[in-house]
PDB file of N, CA and C in Angstrom:
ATOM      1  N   UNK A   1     -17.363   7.795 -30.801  1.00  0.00           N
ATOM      2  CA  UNK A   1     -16.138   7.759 -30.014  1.00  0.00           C
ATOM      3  C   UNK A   1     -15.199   6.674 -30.518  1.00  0.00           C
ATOM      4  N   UNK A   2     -15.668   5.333 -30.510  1.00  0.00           N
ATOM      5  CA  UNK A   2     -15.317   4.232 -31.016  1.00  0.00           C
ATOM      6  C   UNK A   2     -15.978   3.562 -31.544  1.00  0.00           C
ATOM      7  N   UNK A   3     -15.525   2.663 -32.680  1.00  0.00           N
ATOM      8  CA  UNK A   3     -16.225   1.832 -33.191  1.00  0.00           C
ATOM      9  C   UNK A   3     -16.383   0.116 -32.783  1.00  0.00           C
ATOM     10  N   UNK A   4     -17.534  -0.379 -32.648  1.00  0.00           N
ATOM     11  CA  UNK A   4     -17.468  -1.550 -31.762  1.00  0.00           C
ATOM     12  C   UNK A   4     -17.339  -1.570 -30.407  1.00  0.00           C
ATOM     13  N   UNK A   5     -17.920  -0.634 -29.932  1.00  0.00           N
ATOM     14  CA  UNK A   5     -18.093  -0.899 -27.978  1.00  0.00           C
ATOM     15  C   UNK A   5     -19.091   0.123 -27.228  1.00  0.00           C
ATOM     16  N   UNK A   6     -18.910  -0.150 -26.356  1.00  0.00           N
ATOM     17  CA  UNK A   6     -20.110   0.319 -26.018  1.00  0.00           C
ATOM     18  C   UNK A   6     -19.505   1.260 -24.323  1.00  0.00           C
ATOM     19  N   UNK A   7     -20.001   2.000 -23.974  1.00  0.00           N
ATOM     20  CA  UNK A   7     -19.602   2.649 -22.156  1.00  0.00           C
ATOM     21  C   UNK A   7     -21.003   2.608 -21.508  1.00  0.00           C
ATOM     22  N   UNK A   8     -20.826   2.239 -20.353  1.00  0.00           N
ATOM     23  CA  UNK A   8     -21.605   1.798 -19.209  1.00  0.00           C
ATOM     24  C   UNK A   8     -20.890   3.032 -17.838  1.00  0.00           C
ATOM     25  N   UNK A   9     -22.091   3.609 -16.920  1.00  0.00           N
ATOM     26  CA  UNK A   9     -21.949   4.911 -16.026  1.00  0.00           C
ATOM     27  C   UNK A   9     -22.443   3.954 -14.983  1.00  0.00           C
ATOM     28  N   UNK A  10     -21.662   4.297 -13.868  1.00  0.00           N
ATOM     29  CA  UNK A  10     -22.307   4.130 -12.876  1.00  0.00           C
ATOM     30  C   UNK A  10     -22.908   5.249 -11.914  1.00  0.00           C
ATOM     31  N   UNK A  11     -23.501   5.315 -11.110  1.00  0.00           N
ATOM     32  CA  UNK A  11     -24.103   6.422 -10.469  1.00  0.00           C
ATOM     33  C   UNK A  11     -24.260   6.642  -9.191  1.00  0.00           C
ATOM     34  N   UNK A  12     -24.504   7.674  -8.544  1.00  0.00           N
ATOM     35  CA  UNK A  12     -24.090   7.487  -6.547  1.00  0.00           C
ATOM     36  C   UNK A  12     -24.946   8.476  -6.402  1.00  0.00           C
ATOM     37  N   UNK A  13     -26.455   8.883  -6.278  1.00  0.00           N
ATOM     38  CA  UNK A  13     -27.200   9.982  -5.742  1.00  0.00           C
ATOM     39  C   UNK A  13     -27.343  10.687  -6.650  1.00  0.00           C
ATOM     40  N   UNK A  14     -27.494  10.198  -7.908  1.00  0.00           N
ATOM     41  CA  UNK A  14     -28.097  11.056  -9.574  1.00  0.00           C
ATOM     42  C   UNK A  14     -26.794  11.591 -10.229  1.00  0.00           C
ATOM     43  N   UNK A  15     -25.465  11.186  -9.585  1.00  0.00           N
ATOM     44  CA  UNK A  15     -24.251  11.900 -10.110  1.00  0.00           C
ATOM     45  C   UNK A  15     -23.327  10.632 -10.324  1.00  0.00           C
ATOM     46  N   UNK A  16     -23.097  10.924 -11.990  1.00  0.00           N
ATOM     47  CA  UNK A  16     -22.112   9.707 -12.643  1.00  0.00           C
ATOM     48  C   UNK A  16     -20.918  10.036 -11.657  1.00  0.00           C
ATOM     49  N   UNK A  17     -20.333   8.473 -11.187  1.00  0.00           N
ATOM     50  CA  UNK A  17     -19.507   8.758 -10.456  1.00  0.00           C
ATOM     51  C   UNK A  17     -18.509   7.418 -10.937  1.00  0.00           C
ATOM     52  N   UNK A  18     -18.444   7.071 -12.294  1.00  0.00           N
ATOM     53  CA  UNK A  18     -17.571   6.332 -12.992  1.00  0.00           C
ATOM     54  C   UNK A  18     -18.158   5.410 -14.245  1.00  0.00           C
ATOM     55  N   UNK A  19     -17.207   5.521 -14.764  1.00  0.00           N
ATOM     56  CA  UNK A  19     -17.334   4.566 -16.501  1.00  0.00           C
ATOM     57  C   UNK A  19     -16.668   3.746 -16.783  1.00  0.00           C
ATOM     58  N   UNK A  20     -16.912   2.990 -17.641  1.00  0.00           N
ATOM     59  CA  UNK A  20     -16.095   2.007 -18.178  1.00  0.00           C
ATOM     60  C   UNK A  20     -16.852   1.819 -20.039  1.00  0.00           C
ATOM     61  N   UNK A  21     -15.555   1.800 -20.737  1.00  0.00           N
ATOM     62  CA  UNK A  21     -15.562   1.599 -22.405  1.00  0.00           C
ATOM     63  C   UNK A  21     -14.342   0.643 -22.639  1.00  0.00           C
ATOM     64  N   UNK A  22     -15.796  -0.194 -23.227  1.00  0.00           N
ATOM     65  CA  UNK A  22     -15.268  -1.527 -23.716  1.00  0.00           C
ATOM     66  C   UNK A  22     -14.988  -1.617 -25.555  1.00  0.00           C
ATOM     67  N   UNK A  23     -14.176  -2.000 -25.866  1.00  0.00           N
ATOM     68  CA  UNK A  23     -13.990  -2.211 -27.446  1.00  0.00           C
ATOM     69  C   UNK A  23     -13.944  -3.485 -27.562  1.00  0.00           C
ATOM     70  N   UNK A  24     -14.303  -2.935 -28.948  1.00  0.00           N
ATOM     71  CA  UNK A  24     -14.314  -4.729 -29.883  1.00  0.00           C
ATOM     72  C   UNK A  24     -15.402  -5.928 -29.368  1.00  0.00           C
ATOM     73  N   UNK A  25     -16.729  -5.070 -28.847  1.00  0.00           N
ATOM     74  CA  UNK A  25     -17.809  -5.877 -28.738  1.00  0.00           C
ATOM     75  C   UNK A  25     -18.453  -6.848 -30.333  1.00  0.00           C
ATOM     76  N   UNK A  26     -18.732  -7.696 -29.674  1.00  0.00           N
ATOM     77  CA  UNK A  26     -19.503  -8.689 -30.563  1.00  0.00           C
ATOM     78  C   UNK A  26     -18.178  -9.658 -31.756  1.00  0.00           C
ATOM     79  N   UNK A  27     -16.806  -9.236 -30.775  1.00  0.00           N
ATOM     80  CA  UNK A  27     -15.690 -10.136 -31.228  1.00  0.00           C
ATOM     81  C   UNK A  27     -15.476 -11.347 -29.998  1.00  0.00           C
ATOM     82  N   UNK A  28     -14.647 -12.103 -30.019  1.00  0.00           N
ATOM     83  CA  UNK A  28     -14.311 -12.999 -29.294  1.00  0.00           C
ATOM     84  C   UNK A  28     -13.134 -12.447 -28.075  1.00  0.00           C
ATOM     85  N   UNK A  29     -12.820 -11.391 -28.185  1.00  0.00           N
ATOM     86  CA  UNK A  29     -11.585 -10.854 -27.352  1.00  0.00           C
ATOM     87  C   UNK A  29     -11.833  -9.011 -27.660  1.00  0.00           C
ATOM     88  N   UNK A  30     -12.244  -9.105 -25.803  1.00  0.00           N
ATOM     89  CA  UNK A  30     -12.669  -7.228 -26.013  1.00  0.00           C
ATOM     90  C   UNK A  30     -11.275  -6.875 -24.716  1.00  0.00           C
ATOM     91  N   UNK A  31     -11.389  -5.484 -25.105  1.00  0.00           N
ATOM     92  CA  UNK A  31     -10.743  -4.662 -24.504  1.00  0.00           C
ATOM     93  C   UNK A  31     -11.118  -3.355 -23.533  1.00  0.00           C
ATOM     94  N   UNK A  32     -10.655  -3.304 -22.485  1.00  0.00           N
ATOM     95  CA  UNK A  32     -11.188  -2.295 -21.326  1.00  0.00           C
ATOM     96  C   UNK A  32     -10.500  -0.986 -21.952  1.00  0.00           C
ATOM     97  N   UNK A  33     -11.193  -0.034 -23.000  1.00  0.00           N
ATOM     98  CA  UNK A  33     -10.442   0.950 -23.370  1.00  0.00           C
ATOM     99  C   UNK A  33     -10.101   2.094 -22.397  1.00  0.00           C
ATOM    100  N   UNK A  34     -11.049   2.550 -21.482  1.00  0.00           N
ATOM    101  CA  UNK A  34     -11.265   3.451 -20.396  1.00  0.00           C
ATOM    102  C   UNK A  34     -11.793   2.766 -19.316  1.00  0.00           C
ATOM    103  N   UNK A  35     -11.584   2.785 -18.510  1.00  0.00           N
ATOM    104  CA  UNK A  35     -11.937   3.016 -16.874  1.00  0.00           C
ATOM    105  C   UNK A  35     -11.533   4.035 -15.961  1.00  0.00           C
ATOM    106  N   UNK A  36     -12.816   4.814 -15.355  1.00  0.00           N
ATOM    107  CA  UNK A  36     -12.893   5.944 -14.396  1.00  0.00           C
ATOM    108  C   UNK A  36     -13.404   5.889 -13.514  1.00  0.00           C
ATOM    109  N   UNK A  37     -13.246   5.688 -12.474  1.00  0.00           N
ATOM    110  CA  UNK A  37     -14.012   6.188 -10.812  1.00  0.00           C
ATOM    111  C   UNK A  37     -13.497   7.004 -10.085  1.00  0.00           C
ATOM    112  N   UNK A  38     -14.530   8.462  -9.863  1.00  0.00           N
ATOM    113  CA  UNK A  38     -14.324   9.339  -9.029  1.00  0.00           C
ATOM    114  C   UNK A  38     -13.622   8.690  -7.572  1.00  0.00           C
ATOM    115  N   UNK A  39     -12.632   9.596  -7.332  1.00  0.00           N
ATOM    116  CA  UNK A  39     -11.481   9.543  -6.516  1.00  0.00           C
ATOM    117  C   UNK A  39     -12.544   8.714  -5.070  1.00  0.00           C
ATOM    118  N   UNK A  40     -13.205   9.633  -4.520  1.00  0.00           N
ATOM    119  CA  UNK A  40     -13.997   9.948  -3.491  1.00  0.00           C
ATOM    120  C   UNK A  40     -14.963   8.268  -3.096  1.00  0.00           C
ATOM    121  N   UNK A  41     -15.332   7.304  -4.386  1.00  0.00           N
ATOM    122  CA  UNK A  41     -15.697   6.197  -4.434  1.00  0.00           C
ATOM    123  C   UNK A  41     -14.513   5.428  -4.960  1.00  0.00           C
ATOM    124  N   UNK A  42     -13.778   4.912  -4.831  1.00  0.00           N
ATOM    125  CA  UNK A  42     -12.656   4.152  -4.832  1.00  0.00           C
ATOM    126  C   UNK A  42     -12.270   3.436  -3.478  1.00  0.00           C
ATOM    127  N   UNK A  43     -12.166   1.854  -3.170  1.00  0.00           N
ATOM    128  CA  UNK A  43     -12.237   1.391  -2.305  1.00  0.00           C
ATOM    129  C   UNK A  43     -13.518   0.682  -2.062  1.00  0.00           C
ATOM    130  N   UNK A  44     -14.638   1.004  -2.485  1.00  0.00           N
ATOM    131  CA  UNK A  44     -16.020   0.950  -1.916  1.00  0.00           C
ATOM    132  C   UNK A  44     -16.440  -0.799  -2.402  1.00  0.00           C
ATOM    133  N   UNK A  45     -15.808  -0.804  -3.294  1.00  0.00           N
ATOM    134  CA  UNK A  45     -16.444  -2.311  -4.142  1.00  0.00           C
ATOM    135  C   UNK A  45     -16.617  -1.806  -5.741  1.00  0.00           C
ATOM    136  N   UNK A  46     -17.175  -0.184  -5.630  1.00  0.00           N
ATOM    137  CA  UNK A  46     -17.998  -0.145  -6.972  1.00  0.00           C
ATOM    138  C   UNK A  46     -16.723  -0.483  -8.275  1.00  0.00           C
ATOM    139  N   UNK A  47     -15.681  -0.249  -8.300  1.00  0.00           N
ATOM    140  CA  UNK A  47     -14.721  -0.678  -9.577  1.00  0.00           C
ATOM    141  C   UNK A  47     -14.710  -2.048  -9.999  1.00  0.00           C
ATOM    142  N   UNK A  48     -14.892  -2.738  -8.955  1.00  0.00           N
ATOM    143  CA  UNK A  48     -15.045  -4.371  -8.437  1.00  0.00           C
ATOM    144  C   UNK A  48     -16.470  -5.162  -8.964  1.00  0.00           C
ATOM    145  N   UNK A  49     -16.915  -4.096  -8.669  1.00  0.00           N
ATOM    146  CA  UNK A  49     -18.829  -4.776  -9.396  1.00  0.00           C
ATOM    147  C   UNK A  49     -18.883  -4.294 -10.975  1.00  0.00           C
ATOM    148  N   UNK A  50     -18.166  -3.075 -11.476  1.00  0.00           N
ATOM    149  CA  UNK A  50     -17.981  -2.895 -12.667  1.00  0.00           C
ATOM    150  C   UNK A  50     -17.663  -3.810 -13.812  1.00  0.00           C
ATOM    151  N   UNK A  51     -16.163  -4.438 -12.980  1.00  0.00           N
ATOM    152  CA  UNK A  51     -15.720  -5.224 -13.842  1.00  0.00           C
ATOM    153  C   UNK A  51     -16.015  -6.546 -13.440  1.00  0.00           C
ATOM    154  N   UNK A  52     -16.887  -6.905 -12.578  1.00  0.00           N
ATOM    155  CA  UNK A  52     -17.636  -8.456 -12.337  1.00  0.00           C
ATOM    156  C   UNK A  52     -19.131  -8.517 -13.259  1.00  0.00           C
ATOM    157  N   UNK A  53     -19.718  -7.093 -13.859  1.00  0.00           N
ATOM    158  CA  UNK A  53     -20.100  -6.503 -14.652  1.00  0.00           C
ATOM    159  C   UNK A  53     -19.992  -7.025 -15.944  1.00  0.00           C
ATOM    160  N   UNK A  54     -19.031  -6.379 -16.313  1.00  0.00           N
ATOM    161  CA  UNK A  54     -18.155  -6.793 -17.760  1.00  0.00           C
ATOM    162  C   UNK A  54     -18.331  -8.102 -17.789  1.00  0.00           C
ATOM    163  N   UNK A  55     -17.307  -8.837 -17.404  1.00  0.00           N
ATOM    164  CA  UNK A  55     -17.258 -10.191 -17.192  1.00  0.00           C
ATOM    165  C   UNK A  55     -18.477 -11.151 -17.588  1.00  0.00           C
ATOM    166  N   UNK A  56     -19.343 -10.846 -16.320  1.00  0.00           N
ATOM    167  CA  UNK A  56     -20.749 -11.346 -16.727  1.00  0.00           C
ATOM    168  C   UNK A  56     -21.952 -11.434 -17.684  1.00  0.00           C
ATOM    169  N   UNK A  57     -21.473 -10.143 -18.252  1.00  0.00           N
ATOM    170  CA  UNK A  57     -22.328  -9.616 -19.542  1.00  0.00           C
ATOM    171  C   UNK A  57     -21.440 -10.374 -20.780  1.00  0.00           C
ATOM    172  N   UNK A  58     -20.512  -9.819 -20.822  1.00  0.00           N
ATOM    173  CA  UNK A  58     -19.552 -10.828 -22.017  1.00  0.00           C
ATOM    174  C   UNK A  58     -19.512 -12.316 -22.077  1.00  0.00           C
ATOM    175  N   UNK A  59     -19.502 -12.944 -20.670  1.00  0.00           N
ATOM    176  CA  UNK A  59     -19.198 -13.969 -21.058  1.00  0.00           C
ATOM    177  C   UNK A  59     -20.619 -14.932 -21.319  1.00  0.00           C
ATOM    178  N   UNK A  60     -21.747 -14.456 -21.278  1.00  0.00           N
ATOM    179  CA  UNK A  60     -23.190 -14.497 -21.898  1.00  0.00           C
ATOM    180  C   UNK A  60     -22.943 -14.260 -23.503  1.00  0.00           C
ATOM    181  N   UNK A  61     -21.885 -13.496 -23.620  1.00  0.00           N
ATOM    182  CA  UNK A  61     -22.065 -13.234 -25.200  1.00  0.00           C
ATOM    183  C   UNK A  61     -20.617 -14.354 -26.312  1.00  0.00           C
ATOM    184  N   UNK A  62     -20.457 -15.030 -25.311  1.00  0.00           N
ATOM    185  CA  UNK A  62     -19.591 -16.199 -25.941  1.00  0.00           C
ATOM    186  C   UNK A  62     -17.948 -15.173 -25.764  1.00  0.00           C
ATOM    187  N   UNK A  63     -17.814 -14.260 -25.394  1.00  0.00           N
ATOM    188  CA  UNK A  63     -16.605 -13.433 -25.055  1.00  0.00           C
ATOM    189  C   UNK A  63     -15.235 -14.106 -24.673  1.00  0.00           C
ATOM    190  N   UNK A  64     -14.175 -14.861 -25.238  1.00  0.00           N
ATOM    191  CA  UNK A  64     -12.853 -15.539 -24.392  1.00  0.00           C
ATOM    192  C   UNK A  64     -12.009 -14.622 -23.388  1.00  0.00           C
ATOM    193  N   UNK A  65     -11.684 -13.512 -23.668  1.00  0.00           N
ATOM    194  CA  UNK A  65     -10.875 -12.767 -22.839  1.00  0.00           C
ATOM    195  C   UNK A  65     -11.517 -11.331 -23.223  1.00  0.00           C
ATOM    196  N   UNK A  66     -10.822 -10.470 -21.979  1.00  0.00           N
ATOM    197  CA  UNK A  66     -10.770  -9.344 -21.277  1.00  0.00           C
ATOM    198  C   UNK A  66      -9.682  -8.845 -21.873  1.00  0.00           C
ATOM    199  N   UNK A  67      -9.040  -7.799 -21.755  1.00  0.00           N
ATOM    200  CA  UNK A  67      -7.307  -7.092 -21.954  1.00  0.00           C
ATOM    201  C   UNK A  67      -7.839  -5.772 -21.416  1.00  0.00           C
ATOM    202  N   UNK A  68      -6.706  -5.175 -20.863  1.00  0.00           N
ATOM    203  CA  UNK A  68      -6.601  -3.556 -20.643  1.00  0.00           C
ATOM    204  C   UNK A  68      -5.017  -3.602 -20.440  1.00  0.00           C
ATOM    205  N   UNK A  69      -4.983  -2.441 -20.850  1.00  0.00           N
ATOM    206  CA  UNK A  69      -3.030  -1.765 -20.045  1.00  0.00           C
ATOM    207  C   UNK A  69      -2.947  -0.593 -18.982  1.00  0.00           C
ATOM    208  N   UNK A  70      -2.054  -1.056 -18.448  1.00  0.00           N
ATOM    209  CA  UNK A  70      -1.618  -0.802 -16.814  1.00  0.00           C
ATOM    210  C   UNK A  70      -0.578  -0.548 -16.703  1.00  0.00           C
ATOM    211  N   UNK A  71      -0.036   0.808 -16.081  1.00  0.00           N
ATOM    212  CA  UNK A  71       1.017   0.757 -16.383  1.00  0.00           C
ATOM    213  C   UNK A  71       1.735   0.367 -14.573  1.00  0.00           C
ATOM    214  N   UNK A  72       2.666  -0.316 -14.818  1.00  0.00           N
ATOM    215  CA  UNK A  72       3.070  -1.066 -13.447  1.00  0.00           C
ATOM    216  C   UNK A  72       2.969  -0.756 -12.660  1.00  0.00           C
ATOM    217  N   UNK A  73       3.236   0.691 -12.295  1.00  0.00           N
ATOM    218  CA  UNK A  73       3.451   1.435 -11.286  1.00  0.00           C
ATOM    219  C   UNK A  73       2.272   2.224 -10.434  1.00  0.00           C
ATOM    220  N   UNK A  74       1.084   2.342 -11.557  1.00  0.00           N
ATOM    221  CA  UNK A  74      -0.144   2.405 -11.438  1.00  0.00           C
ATOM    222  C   UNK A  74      -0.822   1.693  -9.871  1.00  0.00           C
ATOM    223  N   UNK A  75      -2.112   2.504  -9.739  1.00  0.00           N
ATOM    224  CA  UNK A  75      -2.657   1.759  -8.443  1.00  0.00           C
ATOM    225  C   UNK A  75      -3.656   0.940  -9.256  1.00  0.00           C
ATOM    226  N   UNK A  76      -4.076   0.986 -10.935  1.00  0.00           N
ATOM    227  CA  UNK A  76      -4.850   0.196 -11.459  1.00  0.00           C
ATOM    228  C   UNK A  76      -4.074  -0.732 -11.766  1.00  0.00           C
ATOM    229  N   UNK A  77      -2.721  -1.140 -12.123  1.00  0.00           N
ATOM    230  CA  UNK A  77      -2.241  -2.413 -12.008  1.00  0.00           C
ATOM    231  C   UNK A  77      -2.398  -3.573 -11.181  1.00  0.00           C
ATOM    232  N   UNK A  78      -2.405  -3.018  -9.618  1.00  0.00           N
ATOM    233  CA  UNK A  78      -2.624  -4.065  -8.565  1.00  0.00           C
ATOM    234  C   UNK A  78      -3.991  -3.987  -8.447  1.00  0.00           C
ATOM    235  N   UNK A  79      -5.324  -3.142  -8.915  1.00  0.00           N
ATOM    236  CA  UNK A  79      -6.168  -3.724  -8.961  1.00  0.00           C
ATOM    237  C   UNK A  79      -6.606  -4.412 -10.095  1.00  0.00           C
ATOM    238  N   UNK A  80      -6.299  -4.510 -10.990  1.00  0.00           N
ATOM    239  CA  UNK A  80      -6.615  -5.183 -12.014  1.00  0.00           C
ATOM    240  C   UNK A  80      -5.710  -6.697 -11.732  1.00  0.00           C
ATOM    241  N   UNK A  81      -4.609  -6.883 -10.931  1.00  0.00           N
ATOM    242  CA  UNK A  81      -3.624  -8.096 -10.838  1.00  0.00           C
ATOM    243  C   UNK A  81      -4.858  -8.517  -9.331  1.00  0.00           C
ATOM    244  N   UNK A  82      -5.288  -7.903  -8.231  1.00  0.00           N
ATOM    245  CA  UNK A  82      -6.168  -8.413  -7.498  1.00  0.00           C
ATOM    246  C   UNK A  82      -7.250  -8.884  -8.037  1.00  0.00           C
ATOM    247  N   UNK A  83      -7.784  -8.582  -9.360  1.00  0.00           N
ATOM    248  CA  UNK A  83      -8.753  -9.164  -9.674  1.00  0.00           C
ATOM    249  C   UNK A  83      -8.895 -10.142 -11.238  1.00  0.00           C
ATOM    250  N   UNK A  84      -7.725 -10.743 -10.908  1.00  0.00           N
ATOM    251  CA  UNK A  84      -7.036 -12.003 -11.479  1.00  0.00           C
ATOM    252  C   UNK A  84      -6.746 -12.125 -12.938  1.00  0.00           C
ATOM    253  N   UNK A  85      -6.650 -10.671 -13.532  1.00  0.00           N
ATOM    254  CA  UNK A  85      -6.256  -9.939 -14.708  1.00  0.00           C
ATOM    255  C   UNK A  85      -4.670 -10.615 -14.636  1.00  0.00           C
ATOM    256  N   UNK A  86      -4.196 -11.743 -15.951  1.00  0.00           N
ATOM    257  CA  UNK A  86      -2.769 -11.964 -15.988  1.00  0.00           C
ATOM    258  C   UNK A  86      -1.538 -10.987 -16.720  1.00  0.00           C
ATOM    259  N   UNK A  87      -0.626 -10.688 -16.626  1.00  0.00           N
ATOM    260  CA  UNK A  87       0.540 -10.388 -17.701  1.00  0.00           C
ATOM    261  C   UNK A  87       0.211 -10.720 -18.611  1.00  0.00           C
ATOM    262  N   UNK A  88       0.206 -10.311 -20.087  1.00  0.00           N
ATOM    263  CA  UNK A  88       0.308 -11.045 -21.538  1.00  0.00           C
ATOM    264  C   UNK A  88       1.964 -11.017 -21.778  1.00  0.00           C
ATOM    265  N   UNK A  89       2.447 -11.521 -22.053  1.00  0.00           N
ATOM    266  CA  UNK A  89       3.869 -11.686 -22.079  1.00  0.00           C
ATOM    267  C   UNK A  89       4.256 -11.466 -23.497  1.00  0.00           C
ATOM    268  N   UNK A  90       3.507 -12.037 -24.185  1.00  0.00           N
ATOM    269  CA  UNK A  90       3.769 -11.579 -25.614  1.00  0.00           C
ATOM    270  C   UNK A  90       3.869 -10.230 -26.652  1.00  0.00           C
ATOM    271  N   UNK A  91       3.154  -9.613 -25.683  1.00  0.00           N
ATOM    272  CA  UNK A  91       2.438  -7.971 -25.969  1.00  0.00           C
ATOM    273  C   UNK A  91       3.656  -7.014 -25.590  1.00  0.00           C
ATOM    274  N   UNK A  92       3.761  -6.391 -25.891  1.00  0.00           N
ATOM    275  CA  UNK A  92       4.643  -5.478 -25.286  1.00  0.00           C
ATOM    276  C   UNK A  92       4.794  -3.818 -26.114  1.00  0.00           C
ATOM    277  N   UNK A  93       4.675  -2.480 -25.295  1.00  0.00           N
ATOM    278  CA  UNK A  93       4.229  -1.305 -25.826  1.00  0.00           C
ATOM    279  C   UNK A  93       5.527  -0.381 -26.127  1.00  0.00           C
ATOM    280  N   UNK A  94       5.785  -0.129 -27.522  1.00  0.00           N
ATOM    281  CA  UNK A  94       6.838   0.603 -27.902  1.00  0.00           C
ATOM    282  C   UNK A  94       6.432   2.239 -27.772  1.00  0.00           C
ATOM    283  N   UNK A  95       7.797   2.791 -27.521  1.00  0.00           N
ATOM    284  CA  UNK A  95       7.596   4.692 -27.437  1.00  0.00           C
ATOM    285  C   UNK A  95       8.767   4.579 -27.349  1.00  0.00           C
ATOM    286  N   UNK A  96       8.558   6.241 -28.124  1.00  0.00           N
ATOM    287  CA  UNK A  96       9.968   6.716 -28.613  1.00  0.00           C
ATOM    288  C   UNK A  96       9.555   8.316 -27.911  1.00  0.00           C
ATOM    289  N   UNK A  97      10.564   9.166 -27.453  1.00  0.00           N
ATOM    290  CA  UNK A  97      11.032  10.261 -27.351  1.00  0.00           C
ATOM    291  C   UNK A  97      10.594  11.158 -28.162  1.00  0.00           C
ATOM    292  N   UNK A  98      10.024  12.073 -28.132  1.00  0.00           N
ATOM    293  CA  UNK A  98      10.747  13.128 -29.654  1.00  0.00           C
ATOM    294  C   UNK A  98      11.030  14.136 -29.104  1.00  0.00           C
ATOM    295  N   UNK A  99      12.495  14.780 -29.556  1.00  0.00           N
ATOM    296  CA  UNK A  99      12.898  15.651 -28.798  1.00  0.00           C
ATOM    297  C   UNK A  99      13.131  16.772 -29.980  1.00  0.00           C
TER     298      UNK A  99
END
C-alpha cells in the first residue's frame, strides 16, 4: 500500500470498526495517512484511544511529531484541534482546477 508504515484495526464484536495508517515509520516525523471510524462508533472515545495509541507507541520509538491534513471545515479538524494537534503554518496545499 505504502512504503514505511504500518495500519492498525480496531474492532467492536469481531467486526473492524476503524483504522488508522501511519507513514514514515522508523523516521523522526510520521504522518496519519488514513483515519476511519465507522459512523455508528464515533463519539464513544474509540478515535481518542486510537490516536493516544499512536502517540504512545511512537513516542517509545524516539518519534518528534505527528502530522495529518484536515480540511477546516471537516468534523476531523476539530477533533484533531481537540486533541491538541497544532496548525503548521508553514505547510500549505496547492490545487488547481482542470477544466
Amino acid at each position: 500500500m505504502f512504503d514505511g508504515g504500518s495500519i492498525y484495526l480496531a474492532f467492536a464484536e469481531k467486526e473492524i470498526v476503524g483504522f488508522i495508517a501511519i507513514a514514515g515509520e522508523g523516521k523522526k516525523d510520521i504522518y496519519i495517512d488514513e483515519f476511519w471510524l465507522k459512523l455508528k462508533y464515533q463519539g464513544e472515545g474509540i478515535g481518542k484511544n486510537f490516536i493516544k495509541f499512536v502517540e504512545e507507541k511512537y513516542k517509545k520509538q524516539k518519534v518528534k511529531s505527528i502530522s495529518v491534513m484536515a480540511n477546516r471545515k471537516a468534523g476531523a479538524f476539530k477533533f484533531y484541534k481537540k486533541l491538541k494537534f497544532k496548525e503548521n503554518k508553514e505547510d500549505v496545499i496547492l490545487s488547481k482546477k482542470l477544466k
